[in-house]
PDB file of N, CA and C in Angstrom:
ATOM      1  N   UNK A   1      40.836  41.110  46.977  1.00  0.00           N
ATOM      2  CA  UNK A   1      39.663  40.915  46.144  1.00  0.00           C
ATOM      3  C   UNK A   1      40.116  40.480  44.750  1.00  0.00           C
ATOM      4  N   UNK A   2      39.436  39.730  44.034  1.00  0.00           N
ATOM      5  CA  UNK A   2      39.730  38.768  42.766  1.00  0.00           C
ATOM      6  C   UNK A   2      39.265  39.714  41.934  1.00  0.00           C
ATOM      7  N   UNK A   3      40.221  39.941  41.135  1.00  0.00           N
ATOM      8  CA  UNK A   3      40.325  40.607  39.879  1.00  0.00           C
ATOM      9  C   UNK A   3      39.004  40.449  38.493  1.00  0.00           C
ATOM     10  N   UNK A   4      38.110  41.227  38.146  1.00  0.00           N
ATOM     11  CA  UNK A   4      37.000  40.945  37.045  1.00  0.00           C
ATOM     12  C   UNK A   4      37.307  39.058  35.734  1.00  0.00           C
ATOM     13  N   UNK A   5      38.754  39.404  36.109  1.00  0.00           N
ATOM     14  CA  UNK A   5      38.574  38.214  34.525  1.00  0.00           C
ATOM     15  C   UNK A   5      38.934  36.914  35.611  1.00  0.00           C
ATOM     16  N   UNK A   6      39.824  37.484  36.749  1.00  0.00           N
ATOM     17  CA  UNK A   6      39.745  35.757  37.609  1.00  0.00           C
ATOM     18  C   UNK A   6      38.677  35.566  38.203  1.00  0.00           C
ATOM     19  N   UNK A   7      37.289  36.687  38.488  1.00  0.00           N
ATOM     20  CA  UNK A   7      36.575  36.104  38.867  1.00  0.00           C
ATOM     21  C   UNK A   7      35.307  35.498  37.658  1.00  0.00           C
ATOM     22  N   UNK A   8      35.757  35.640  36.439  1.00  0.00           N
ATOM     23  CA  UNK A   8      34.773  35.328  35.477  1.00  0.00           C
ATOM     24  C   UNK A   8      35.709  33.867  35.090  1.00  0.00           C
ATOM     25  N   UNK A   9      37.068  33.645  35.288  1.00  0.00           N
ATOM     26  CA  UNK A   9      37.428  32.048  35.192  1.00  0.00           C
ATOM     27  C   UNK A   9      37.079  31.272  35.926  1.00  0.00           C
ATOM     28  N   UNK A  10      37.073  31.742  36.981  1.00  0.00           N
ATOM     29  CA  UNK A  10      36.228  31.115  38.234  1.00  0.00           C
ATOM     30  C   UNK A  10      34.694  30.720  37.919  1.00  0.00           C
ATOM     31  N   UNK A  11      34.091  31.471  37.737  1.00  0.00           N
ATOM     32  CA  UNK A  11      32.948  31.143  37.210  1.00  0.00           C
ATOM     33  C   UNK A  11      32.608  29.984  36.844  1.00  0.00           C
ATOM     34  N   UNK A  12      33.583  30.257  35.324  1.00  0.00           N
ATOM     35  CA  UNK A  12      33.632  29.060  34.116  1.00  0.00           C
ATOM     36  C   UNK A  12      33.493  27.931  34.749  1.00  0.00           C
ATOM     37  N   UNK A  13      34.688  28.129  35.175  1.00  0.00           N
ATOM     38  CA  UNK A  13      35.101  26.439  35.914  1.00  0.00           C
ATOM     39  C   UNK A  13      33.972  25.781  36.594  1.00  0.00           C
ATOM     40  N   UNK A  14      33.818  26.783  37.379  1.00  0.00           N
ATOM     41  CA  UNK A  14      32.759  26.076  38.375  1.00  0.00           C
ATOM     42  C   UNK A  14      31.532  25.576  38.011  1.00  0.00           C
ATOM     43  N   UNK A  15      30.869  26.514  36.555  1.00  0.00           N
ATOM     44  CA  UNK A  15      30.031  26.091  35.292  1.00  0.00           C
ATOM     45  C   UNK A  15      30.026  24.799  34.996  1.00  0.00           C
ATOM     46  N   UNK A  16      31.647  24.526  34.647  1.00  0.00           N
ATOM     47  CA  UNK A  16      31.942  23.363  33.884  1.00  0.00           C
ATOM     48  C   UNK A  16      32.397  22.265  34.965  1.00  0.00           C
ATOM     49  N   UNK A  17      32.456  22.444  36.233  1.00  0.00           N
ATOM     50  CA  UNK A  17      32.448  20.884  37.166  1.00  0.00           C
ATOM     51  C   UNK A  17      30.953  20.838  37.572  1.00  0.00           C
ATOM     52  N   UNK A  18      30.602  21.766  37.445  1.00  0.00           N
ATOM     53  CA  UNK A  18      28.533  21.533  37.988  1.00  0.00           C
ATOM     54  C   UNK A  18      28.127  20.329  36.599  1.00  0.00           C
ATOM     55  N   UNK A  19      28.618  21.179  35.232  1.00  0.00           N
ATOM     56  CA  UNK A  19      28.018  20.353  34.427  1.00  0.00           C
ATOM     57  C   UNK A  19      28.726  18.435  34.399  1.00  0.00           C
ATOM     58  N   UNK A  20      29.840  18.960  34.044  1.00  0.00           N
ATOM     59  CA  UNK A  20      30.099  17.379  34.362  1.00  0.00           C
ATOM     60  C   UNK A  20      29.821  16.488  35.712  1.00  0.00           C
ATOM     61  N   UNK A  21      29.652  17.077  36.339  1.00  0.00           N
ATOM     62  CA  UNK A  21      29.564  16.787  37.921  1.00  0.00           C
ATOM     63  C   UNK A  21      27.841  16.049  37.614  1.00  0.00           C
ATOM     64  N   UNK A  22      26.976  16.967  37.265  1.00  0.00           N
ATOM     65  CA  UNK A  22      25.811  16.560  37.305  1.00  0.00           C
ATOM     66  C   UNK A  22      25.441  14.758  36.410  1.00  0.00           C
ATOM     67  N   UNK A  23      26.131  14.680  35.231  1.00  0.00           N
ATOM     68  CA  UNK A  23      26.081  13.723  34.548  1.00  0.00           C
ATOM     69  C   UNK A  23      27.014  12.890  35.129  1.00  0.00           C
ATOM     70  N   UNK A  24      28.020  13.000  35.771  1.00  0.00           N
ATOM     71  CA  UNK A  24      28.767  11.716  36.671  1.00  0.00           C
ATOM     72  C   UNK A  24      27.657  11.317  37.662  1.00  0.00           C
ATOM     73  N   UNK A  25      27.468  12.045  38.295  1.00  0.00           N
ATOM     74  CA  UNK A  25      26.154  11.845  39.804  1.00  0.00           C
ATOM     75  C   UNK A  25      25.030  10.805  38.931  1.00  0.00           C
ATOM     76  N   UNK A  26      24.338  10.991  37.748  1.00  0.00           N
ATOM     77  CA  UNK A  26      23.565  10.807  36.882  1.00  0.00           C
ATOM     78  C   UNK A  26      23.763   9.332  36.838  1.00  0.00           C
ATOM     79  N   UNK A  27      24.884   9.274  36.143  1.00  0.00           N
ATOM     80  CA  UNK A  27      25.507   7.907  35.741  1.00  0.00           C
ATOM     81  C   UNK A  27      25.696   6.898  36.718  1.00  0.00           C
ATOM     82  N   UNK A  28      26.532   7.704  37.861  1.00  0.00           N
ATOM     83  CA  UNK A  28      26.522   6.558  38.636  1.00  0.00           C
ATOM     84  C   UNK A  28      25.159   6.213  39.472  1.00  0.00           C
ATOM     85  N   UNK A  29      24.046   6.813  39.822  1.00  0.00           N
ATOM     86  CA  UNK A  29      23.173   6.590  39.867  1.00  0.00           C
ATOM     87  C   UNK A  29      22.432   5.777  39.556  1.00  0.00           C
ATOM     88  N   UNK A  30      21.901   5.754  37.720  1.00  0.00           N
ATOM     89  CA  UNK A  30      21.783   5.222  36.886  1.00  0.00           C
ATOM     90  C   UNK A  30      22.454   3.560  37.447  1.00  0.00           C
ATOM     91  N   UNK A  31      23.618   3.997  37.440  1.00  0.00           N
ATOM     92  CA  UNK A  31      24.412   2.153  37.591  1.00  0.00           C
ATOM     93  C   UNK A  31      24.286   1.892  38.657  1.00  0.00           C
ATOM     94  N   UNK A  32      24.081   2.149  39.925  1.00  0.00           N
ATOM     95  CA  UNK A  32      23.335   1.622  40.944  1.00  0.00           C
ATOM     96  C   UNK A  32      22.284   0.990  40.776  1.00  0.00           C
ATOM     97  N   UNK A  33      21.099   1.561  40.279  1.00  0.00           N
ATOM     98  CA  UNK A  33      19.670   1.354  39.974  1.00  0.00           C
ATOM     99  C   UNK A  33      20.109   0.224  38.889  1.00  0.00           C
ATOM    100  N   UNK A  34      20.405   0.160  38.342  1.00  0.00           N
ATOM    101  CA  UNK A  34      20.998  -0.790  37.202  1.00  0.00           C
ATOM    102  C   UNK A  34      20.981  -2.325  37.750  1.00  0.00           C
ATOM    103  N   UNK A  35      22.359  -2.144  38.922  1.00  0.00           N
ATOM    104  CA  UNK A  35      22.863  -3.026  39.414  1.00  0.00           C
ATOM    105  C   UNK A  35      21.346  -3.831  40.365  1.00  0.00           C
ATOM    106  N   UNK A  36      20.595  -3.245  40.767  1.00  0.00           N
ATOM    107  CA  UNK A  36      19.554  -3.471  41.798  1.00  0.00           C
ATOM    108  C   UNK A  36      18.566  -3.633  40.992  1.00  0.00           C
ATOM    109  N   UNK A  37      18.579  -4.314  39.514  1.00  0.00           N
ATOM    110  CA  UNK A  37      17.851  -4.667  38.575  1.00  0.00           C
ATOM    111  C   UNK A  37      16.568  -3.890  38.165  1.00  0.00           C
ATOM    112  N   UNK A  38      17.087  -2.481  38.526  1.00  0.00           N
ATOM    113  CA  UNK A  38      15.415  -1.864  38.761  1.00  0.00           C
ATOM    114  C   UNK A  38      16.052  -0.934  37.580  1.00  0.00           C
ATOM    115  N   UNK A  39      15.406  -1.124  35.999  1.00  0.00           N
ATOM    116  CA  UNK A  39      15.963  -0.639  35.071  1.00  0.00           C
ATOM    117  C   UNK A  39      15.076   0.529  34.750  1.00  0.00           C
ATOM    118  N   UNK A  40      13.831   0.816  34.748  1.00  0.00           N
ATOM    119  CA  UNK A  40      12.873   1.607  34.476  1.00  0.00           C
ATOM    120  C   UNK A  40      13.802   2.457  35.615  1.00  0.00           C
ATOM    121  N   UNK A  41      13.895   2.816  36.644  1.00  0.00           N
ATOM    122  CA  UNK A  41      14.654   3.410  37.701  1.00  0.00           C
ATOM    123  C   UNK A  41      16.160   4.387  37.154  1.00  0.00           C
ATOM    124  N   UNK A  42      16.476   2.851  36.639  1.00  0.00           N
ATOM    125  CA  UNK A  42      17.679   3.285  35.860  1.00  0.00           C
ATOM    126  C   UNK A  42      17.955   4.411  35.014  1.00  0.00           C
ATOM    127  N   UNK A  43      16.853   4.088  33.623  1.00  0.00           N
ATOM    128  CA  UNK A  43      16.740   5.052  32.504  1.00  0.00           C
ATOM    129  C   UNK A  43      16.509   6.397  33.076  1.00  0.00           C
ATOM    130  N   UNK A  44      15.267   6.161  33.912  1.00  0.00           N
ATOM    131  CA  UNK A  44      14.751   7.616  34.310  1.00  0.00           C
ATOM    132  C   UNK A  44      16.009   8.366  35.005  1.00  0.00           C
ATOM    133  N   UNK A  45      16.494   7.819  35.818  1.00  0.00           N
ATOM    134  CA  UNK A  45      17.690   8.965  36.599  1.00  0.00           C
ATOM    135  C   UNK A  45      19.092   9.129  35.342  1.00  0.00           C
ATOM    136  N   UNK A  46      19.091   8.173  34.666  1.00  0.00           N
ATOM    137  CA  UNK A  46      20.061   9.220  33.047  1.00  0.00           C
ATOM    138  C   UNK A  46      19.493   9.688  32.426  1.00  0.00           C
ATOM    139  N   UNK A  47      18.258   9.490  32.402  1.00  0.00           N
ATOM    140  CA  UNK A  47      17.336  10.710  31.305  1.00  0.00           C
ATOM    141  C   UNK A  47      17.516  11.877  31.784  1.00  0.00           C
ATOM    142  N   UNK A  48      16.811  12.051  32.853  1.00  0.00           N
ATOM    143  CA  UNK A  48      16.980  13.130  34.137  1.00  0.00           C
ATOM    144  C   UNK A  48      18.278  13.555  34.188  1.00  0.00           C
ATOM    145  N   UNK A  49      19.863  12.919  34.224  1.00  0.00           N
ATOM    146  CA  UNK A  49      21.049  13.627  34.128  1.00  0.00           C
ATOM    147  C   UNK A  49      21.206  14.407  33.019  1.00  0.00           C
ATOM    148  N   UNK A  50      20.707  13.694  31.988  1.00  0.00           N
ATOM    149  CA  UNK A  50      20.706  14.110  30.516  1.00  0.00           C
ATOM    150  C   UNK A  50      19.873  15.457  30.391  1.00  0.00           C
ATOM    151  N   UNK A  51      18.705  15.644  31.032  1.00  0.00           N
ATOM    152  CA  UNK A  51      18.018  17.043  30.533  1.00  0.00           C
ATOM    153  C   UNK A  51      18.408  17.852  31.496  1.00  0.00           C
ATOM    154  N   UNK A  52      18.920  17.561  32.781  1.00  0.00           N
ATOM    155  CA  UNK A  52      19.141  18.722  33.770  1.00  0.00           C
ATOM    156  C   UNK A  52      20.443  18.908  32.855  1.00  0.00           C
ATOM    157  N   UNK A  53      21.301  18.511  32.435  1.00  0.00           N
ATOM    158  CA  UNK A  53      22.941  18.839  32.085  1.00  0.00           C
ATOM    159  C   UNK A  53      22.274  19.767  30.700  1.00  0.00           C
ATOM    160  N   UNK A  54      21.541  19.160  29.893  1.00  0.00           N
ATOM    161  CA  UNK A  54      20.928  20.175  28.569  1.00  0.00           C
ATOM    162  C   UNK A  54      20.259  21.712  29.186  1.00  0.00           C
ATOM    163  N   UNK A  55      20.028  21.414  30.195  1.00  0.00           N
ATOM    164  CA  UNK A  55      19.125  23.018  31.284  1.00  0.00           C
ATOM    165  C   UNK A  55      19.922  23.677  31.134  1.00  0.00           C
ATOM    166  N   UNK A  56      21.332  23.505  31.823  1.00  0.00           N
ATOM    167  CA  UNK A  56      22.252  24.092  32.418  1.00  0.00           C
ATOM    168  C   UNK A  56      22.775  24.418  31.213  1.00  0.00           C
ATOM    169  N   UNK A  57      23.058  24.191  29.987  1.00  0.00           N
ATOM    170  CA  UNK A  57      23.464  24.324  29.430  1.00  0.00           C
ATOM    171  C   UNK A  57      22.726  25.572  28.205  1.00  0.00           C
ATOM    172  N   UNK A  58      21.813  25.432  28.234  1.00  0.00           N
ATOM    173  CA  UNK A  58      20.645  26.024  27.535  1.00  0.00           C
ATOM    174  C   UNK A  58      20.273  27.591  28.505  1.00  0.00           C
ATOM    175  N   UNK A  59      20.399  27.191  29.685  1.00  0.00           N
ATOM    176  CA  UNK A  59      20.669  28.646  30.669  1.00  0.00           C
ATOM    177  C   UNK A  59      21.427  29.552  30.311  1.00  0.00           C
ATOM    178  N   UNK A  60      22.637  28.813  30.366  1.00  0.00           N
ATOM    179  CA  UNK A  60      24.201  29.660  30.160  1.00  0.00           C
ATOM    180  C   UNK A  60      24.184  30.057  29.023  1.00  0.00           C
ATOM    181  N   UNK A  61      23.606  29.498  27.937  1.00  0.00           N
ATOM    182  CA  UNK A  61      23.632  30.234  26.789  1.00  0.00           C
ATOM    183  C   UNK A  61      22.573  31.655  26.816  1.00  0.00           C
ATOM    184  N   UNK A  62      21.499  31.152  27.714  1.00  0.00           N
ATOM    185  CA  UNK A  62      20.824  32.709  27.106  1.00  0.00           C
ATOM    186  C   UNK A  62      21.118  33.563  28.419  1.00  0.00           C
ATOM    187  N   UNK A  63      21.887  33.239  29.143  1.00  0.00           N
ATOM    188  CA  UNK A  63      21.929  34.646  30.481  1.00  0.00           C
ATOM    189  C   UNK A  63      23.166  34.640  29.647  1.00  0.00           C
ATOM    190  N   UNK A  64      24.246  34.677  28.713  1.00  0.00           N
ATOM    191  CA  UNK A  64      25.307  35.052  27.875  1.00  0.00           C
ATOM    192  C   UNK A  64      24.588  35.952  26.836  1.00  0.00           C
ATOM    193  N   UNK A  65      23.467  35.354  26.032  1.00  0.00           N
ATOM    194  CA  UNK A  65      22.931  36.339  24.931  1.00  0.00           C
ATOM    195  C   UNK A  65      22.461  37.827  26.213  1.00  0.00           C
ATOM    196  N   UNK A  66      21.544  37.093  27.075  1.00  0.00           N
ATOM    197  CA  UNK A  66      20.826  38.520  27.351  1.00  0.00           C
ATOM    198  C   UNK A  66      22.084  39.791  28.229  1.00  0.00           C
ATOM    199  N   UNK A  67      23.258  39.318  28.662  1.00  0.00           N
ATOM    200  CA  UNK A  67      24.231  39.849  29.232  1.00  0.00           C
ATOM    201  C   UNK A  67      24.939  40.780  27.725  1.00  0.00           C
ATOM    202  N   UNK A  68      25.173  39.794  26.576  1.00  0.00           N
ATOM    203  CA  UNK A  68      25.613  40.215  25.722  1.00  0.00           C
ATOM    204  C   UNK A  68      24.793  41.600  24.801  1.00  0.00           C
ATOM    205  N   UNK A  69      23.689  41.786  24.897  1.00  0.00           N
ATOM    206  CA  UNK A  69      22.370  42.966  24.516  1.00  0.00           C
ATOM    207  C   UNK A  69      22.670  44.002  25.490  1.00  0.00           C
ATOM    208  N   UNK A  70      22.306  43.389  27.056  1.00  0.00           N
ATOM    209  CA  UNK A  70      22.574  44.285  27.945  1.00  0.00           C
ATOM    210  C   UNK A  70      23.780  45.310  27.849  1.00  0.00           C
ATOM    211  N   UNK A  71      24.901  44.613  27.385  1.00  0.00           N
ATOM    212  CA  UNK A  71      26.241  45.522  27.023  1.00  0.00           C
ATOM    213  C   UNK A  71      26.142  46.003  26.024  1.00  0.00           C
ATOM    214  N   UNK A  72      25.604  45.610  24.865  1.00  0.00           N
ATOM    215  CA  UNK A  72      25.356  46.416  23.692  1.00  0.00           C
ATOM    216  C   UNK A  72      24.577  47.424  23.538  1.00  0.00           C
ATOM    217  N   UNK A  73      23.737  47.620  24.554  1.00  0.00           N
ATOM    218  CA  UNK A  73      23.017  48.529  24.677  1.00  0.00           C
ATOM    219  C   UNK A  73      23.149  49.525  26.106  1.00  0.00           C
ATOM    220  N   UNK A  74      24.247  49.526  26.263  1.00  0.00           N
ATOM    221  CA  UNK A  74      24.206  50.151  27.807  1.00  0.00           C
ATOM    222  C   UNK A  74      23.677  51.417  27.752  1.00  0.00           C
ATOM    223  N   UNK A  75      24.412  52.506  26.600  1.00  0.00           N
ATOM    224  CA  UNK A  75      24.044  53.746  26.925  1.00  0.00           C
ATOM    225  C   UNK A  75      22.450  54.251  26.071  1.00  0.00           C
ATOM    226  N   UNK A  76      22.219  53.150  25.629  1.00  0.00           N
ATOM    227  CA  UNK A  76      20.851  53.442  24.916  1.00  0.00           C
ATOM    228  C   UNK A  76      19.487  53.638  26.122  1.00  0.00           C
ATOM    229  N   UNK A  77      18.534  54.954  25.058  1.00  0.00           N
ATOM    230  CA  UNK A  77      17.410  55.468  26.678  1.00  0.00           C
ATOM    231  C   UNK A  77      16.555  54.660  26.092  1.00  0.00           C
ATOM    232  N   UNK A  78      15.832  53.964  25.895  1.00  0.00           N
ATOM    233  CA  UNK A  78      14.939  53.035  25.827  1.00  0.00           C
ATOM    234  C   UNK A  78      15.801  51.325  25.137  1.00  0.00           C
ATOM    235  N   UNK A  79      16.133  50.782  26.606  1.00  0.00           N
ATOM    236  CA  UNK A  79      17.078  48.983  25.534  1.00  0.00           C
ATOM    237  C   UNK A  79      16.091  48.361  25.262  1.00  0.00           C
ATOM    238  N   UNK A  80      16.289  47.164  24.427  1.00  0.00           N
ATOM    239  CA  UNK A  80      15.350  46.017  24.256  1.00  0.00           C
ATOM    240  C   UNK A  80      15.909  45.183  24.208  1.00  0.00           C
ATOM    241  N   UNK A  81      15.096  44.254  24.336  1.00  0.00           N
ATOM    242  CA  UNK A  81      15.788  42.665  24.744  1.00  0.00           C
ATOM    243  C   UNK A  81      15.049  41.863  23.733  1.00  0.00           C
ATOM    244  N   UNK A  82      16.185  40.981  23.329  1.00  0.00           N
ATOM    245  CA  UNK A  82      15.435  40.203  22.399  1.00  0.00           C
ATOM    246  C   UNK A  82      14.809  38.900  22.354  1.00  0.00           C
ATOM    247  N   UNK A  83      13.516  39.256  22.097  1.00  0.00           N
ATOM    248  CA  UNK A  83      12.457  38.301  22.097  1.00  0.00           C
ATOM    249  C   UNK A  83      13.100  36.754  22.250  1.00  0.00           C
ATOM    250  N   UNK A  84      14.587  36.010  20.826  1.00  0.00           N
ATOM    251  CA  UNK A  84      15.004  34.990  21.084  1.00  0.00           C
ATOM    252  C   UNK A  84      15.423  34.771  22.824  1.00  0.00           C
ATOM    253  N   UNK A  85      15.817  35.742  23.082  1.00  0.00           N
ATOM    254  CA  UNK A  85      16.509  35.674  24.404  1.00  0.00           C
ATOM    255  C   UNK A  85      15.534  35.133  25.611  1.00  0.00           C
TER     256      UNK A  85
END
């Protein structure tokens, strides 16, 4: 069984080929649709790479804040979570 911090590098990684992964898929997409002169087609599927890769990214930041409260507050009898979160 994988050790707490190799399985939180693991994680990462896999975080970080989803994200780049998603904007390669995006792109080349994009340049397909490109190539097949269908440009409205085009934009939309890099726009679309562009805000799903900002999702993912905008996720990970707040399941990090709300993970980060959660630990700060472990032994507290009533936690709260914060509203930014």
């Amino acid at each position: 069984m994988a050790t707490p911090a190799a399985s939180l590098a693991l994680g990462a990684r896999t975080e970080q080929r989803i994200a780049w992964l998603t904007l390669l898929v995006g792109a080349l997409a994009g340049a397909a649709a490109a190539l097949l002169h269908n440009l409205m087609w085009a934009s939309g599927l890099m726009i679309g790479a562009i805000l799903a890769w900002l999702n993912l990214r905008w996720l990970r930041q707040g399941l990090d804040a709300l993970v980060l409260a959660a630990e700060a507050q472990a032994g507290a009898p009533k936690p709260r979570v914060p509203v930014g979160t």
